[in-house]
C-alpha atoms as a PDB file:
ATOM      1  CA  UNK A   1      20.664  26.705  -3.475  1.00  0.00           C
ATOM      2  CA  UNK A   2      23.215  23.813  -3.325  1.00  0.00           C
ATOM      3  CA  UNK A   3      25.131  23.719   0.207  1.00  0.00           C
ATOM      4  CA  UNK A   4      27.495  22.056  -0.533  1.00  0.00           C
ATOM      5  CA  UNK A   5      29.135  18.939  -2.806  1.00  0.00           C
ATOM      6  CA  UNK A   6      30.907  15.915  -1.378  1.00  0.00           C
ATOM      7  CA  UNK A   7      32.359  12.843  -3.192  1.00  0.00           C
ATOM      8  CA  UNK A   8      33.218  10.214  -0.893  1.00  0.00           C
ATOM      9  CA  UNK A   9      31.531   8.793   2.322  1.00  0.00           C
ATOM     10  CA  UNK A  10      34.432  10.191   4.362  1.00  0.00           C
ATOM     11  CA  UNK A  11      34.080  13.874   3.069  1.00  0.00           C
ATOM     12  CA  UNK A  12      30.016  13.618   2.983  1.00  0.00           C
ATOM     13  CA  UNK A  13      30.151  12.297   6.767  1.00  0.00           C
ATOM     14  CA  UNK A  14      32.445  15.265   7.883  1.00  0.00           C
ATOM     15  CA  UNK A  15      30.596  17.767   5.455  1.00  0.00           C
ATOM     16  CA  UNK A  16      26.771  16.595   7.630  1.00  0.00           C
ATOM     17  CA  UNK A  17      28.362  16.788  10.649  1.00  0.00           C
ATOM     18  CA  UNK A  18      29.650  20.376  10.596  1.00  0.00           C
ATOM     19  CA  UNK A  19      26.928  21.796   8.538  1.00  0.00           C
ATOM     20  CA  UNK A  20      22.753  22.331   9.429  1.00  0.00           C
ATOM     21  CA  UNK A  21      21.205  19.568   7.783  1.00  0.00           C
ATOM     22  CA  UNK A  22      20.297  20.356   4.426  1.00  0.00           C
ATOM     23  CA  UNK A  23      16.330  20.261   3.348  1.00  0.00           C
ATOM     24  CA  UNK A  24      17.465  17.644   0.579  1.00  0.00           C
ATOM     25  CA  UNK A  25      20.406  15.589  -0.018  1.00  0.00           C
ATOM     26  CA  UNK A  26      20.875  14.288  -3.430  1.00  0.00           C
ATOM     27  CA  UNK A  27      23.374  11.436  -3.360  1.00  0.00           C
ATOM     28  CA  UNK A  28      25.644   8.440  -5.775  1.00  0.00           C
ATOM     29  CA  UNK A  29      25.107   5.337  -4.274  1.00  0.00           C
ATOM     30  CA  UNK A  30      28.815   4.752  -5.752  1.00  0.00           C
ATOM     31  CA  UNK A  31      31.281   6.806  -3.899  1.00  0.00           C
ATOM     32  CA  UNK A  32      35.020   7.261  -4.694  1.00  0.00           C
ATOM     33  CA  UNK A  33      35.525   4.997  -1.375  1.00  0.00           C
ATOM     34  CA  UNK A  34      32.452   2.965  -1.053  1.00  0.00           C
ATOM     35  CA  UNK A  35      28.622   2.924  -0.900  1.00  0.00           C
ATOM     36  CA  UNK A  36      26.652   5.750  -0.054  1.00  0.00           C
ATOM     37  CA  UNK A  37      24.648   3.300   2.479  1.00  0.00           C
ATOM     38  CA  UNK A  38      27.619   3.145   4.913  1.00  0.00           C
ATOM     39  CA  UNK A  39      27.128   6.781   5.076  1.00  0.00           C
ATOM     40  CA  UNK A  40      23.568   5.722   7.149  1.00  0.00           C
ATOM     41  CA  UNK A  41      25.781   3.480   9.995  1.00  0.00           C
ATOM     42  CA  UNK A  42      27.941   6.319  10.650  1.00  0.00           C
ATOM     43  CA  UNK A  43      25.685   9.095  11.369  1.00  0.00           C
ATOM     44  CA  UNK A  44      22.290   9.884  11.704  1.00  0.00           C
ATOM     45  CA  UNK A  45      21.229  11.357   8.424  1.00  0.00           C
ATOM     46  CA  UNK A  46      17.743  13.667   8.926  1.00  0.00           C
ATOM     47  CA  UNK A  47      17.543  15.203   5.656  1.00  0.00           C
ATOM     48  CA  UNK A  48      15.536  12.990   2.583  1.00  0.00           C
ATOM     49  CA  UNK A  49      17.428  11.526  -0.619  1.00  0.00           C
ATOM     50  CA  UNK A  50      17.179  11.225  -3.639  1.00  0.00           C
ATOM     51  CA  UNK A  51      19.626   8.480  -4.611  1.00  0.00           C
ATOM     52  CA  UNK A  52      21.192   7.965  -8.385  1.00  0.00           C
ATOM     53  CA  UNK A  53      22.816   5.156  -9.865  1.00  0.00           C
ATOM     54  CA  UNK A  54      23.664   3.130 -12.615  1.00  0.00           C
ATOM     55  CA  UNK A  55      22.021   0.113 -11.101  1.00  0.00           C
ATOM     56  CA  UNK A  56      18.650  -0.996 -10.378  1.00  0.00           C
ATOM     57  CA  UNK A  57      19.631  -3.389  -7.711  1.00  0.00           C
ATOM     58  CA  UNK A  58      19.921  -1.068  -5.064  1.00  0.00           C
ATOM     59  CA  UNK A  59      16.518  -0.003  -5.155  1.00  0.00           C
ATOM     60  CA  UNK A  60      14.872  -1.815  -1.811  1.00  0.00           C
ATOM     61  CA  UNK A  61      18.138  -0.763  -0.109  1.00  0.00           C
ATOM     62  CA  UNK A  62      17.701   2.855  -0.484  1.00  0.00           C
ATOM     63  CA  UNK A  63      14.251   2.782   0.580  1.00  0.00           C
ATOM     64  CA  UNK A  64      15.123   0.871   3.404  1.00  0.00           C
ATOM     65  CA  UNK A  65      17.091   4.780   4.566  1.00  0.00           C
ATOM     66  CA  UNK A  66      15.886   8.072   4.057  1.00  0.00           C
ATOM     67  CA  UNK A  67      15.051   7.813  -0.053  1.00  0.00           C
ATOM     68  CA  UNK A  68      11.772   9.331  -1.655  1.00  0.00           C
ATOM     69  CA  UNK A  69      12.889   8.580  -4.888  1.00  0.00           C
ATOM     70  CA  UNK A  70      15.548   6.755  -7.537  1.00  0.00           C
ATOM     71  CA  UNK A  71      16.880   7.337 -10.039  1.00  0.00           C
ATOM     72  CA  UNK A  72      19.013   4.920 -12.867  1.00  0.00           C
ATOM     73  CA  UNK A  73      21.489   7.043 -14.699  1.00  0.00           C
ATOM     74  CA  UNK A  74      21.505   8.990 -16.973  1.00  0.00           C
ATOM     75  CA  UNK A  75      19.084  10.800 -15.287  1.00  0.00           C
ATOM     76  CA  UNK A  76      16.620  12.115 -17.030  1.00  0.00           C
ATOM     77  CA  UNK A  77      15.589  15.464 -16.892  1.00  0.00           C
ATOM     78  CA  UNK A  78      11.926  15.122 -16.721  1.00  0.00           C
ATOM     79  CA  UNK A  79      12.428  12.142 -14.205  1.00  0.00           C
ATOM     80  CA  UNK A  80      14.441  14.630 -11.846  1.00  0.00           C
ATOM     81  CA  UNK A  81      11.858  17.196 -12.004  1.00  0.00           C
ATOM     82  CA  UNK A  82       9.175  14.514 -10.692  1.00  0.00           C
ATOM     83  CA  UNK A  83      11.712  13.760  -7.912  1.00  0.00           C
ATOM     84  CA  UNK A  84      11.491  17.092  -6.694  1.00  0.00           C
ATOM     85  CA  UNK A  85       8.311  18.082  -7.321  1.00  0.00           C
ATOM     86  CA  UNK A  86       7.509  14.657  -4.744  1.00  0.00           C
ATOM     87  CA  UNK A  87       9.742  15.985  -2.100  1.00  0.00           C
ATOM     88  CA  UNK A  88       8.300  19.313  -2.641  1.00  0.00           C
ATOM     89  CA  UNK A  89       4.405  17.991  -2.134  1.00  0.00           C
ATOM     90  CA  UNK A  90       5.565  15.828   0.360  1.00  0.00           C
ATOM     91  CA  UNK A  91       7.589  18.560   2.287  1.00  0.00           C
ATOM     92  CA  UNK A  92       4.323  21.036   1.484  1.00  0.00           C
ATOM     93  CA  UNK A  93       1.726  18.740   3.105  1.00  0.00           C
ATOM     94  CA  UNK A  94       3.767  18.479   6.578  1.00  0.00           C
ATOM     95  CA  UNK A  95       4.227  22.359   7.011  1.00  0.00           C
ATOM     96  CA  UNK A  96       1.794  22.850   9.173  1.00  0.00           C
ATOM     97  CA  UNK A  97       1.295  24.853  12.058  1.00  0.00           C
ATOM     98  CA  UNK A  98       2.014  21.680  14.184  1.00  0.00           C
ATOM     99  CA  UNK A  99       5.064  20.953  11.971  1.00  0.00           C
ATOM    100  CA  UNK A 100       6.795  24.329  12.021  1.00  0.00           C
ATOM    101  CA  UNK A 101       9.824  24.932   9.420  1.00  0.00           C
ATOM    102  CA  UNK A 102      13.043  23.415  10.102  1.00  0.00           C
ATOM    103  CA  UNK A 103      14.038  20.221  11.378  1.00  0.00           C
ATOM    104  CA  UNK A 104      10.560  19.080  13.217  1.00  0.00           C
ATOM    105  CA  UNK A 105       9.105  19.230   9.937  1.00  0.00           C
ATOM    106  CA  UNK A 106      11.760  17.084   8.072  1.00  0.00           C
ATOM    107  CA  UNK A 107      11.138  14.624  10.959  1.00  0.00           C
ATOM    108  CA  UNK A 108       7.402  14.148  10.731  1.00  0.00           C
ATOM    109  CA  UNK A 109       8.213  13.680   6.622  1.00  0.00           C
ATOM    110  CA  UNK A 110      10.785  11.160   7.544  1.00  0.00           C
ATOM    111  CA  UNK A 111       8.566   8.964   9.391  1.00  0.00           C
ATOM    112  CA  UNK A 112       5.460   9.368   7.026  1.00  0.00           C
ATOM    113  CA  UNK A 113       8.055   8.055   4.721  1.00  0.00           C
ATOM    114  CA  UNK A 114       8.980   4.741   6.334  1.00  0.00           C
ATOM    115  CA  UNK A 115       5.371   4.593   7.610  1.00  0.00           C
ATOM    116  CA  UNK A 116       4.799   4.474   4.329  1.00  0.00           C
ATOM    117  CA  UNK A 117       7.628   1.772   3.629  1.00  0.00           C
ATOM    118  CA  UNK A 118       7.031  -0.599   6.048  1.00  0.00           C
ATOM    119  CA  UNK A 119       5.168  -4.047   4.579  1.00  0.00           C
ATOM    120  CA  UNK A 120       1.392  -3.608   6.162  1.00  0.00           C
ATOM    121  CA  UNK A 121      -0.306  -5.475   8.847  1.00  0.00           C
ATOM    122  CA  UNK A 122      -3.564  -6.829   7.959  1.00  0.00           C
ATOM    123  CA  UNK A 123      -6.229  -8.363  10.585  1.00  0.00           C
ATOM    124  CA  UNK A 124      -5.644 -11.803  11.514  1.00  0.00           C
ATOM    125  CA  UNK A 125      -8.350 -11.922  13.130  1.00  0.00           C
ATOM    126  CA  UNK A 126     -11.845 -10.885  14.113  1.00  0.00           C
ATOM    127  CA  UNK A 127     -13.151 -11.030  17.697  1.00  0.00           C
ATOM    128  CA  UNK A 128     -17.534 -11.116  17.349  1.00  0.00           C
ATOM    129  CA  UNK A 129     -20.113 -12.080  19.081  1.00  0.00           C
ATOM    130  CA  UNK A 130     -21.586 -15.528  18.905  1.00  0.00           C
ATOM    131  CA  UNK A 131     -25.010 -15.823  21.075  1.00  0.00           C
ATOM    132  CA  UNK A 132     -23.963 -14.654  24.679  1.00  0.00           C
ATOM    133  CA  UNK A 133     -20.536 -15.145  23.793  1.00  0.00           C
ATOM    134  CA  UNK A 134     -17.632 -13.625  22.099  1.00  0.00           C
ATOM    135  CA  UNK A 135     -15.742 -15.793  19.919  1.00  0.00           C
ATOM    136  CA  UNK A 136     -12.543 -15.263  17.699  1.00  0.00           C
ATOM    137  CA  UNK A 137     -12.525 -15.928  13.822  1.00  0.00           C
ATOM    138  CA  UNK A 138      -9.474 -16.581  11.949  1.00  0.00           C
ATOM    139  CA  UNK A 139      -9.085 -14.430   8.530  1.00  0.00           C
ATOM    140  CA  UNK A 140      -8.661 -17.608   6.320  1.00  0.00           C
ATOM    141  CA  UNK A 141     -11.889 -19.167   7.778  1.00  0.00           C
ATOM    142  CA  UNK A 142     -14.102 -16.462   6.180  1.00  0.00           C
ATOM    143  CA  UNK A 143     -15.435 -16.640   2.439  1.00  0.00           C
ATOM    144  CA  UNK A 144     -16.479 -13.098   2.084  1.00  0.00           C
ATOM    145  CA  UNK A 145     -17.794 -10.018   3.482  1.00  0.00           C
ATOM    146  CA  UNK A 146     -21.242  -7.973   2.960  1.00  0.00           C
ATOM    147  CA  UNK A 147     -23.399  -5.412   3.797  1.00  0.00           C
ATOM    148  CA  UNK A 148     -27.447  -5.715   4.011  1.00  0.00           C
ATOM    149  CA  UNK A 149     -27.371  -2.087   3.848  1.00  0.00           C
ATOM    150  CA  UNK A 150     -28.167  -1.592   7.552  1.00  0.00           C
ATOM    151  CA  UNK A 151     -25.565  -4.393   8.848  1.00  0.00           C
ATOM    152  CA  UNK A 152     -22.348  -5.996   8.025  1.00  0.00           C
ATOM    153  CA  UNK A 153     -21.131  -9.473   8.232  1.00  0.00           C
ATOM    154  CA  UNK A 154     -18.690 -11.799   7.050  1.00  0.00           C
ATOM    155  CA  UNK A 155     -19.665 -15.764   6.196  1.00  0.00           C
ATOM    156  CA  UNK A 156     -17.225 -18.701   6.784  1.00  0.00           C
ATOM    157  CA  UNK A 157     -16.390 -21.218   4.805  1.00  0.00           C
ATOM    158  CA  UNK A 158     -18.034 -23.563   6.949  1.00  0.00           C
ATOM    159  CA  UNK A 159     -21.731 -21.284   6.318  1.00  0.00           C
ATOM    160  CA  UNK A 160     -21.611 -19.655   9.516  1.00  0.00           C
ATOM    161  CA  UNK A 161     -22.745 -15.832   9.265  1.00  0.00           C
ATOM    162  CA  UNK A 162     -21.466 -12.966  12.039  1.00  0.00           C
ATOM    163  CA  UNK A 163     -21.907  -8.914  12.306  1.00  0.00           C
ATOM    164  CA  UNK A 164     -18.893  -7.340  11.690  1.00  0.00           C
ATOM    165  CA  UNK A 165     -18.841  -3.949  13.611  1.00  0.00           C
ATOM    166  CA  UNK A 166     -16.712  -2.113  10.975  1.00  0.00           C
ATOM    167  CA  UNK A 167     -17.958   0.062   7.951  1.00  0.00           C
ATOM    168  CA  UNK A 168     -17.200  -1.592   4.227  1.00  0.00           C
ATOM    169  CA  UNK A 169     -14.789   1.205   3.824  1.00  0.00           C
ATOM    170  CA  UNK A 170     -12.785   0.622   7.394  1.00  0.00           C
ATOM    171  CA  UNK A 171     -12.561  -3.258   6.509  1.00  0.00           C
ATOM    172  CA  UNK A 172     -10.852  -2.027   2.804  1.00  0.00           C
ATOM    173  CA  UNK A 173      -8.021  -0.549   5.143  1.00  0.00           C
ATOM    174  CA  UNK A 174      -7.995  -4.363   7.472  1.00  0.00           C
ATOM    175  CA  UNK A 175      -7.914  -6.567   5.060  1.00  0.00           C
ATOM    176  CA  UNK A 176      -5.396  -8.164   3.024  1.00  0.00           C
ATOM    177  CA  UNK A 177      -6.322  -7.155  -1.038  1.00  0.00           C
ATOM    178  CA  UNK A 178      -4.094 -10.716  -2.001  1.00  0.00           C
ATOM    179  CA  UNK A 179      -7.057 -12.578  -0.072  1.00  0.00           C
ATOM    180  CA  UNK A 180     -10.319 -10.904  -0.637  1.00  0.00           C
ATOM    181  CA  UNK A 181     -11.255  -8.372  -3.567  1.00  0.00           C
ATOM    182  CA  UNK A 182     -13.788  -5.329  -3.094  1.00  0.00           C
ATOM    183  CA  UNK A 183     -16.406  -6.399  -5.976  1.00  0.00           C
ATOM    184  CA  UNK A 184     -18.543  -3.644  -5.118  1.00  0.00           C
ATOM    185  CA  UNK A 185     -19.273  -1.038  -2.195  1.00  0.00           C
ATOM    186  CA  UNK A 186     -21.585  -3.996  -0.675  1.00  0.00           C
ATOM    187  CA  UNK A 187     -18.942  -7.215  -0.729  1.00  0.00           C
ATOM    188  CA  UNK A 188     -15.536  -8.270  -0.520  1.00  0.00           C
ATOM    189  CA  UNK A 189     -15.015 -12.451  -1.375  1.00  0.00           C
ATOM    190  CA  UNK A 190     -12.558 -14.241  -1.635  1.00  0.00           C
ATOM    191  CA  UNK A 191     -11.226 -16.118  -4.877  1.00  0.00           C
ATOM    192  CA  UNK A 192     -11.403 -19.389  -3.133  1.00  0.00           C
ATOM    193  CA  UNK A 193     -15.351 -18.996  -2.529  1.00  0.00           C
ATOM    194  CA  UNK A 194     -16.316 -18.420  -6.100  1.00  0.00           C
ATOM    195  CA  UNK A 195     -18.211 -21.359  -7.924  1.00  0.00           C
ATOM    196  CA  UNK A 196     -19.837 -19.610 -11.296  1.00  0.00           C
ATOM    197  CA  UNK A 197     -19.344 -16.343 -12.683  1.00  0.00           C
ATOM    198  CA  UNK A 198     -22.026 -15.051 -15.123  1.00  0.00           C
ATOM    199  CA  UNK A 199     -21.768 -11.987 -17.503  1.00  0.00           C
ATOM    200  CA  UNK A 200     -25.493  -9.295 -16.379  1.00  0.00           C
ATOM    201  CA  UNK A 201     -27.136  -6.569 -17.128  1.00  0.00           C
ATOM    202  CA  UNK A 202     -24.980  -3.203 -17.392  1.00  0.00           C
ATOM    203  CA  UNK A 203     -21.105  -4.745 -18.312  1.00  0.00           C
ATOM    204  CA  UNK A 204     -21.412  -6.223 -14.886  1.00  0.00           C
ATOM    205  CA  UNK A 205     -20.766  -9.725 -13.501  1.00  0.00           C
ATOM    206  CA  UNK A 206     -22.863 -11.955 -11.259  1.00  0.00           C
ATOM    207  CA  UNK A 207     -20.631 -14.436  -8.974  1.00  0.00           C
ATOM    208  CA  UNK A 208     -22.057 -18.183  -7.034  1.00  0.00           C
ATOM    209  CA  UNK A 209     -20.931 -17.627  -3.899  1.00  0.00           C
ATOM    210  CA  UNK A 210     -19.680 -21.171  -1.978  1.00  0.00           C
ATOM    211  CA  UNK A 211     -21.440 -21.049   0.471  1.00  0.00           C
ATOM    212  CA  UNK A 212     -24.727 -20.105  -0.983  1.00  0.00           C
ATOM    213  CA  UNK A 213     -25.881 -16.149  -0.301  1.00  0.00           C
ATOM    214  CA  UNK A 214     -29.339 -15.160  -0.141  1.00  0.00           C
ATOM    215  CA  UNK A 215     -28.701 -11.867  -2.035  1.00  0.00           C
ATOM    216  CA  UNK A 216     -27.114 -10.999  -5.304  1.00  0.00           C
ATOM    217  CA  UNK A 217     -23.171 -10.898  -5.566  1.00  0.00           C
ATOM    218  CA  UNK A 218     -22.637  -8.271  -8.195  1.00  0.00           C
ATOM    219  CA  UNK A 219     -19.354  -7.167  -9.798  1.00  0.00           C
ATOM    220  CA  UNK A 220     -19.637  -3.156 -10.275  1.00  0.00           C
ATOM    221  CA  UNK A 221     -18.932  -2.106 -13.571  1.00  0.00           C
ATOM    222  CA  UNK A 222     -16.036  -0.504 -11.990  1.00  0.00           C
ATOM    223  CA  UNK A 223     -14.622  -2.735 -10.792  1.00  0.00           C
ATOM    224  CA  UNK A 224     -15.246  -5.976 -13.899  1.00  0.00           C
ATOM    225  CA  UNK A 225     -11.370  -5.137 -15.502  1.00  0.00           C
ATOM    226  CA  UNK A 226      -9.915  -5.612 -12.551  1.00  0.00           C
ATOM    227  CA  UNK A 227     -11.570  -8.467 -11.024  1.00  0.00           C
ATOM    228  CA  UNK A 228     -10.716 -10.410 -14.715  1.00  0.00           C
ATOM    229  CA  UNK A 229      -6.795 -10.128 -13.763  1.00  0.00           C
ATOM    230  CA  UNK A 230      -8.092 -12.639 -10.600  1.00  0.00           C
ATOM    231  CA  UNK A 231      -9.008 -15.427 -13.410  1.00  0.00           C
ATOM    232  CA  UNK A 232      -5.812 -17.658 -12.182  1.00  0.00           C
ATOM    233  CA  UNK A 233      -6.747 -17.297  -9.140  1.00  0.00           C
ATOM    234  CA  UNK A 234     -10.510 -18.078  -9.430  1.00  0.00           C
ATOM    235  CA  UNK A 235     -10.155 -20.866 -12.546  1.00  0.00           C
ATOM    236  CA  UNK A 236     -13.960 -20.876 -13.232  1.00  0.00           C
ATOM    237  CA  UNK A 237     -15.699 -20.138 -16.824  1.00  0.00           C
ATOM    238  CA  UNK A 238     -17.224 -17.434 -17.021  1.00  0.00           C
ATOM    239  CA  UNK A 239     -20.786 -17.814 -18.434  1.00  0.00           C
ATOM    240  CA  UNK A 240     -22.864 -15.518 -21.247  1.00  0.00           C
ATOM    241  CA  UNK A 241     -25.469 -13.794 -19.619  1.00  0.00           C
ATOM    242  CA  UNK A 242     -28.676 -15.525 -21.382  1.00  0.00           C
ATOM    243  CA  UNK A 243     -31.757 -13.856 -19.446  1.00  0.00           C
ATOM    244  CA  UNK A 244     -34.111 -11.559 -21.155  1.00  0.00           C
END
């Protein structure tokens, strides 16, 4: 049901603050008397948008407010439809019974999405222990990460190997994906430490860590297309597999 249609940022400002806020507003960035964004300093708008426009320059702006989607005109049908069918997952997953209907909901969904908007913090670094002591590791001293299968640890640049007390899979959430790449479910490295790469067994890659690891540094099969888009990052040749 459509509550109601405004056309200016005067008329929509009045029209939100007499009226419930509506579960979603669909809304022109270019208003008969300005942008739609000034709407934003004037009141406090709860509901999500959907904002439309003929312009693709205002697209960081309108994620910067309340926006889970844009879209350029002329809006396509089909494009609309995946709009809503967004909100309408997104507004499904936070009616909970901690979430009841109404406006507590539209306020947890609100916040997942600038959660969701707001450039990530990786680990800087990692505090670990060193002997009897504990000593602090920057993130670009460290080469790359593995597992032994019972432990983890990371290895510096300068050879020096620590325990990491996190799981492979809680370190994919800590650390940044522009300065280390998951090869596998045993090893994150970083470009920077790679000295050969070798085509093996299976459509798989082997890698020459710098410095040196006792254990095999395979690419997963999985994972081989992706870790080829790193090849300006990594400049090395990569080298026919020639074993038996």
């Amino acid at each position: 049901m459509v509550a109601g249609v405004t056309d200016s940022i005067k008329s929509t400002v009045e029209w939100l603050q007499q009226n419930p806020a509506p579960d979603l507003i669909l809304m022109d960035i270019e208003l008969a008397d300005g942008q739609s964004f000034e709407i934003f300093k004037l009141i406090d708008v709860t509901s999500p948008v959907i904002f439309t426009t003929s312009y693709d320059e205002y697209a960081l702006k309108a994620f910067k407010v309340n926006s889970i989607d844009y879209l350029l005109k002329p809006v396509q049908k089909e494009e609309l439809q995946l709009a809503l069918d967004k909100y309408r997952q997104m507004n499904l997953r936070y009616a909970t019974k901690e979430t009841p209907e109404g406006e507590a909901r539209l306020d947890v969904l609100l916040k997942e999405l600038r959660r969701q908007l707001e450039p990530k913090e990786y680990r800087q670094r990692f505090l670990v222990k060193h002997g009897q002591k504990l000593v602090s590791i920057g993130i670009g001293e460290i080469a790359y990460f593995f597992s032994d299968g019972r432990l983890n640890f990371f290895r510096t640049a300068d050879s020096r190997k620590f325990v990491v007390d996190y799981t492979m899979d809680e370190l994919e959430e800590m650390i940044d994906p522009r300065m280390f790449f998951r090869i596998s479910r045993a090893f994150y490295v970083s470009p920077g430490c790679i000295e050969r790469i070798e085509e093996y067994f299976g459509n798989r890659l082997i890698l020459s860590l710098r410095p040196a690891l006792e254990k095999e540094a395979l690419v997963s099969r999985e994972k081989v297309t992706d870790f080829k888009k790193l090849d300006g990052q990594i400049k090395r040749t990569v080298v026919p597999f020639s074993s038996v």
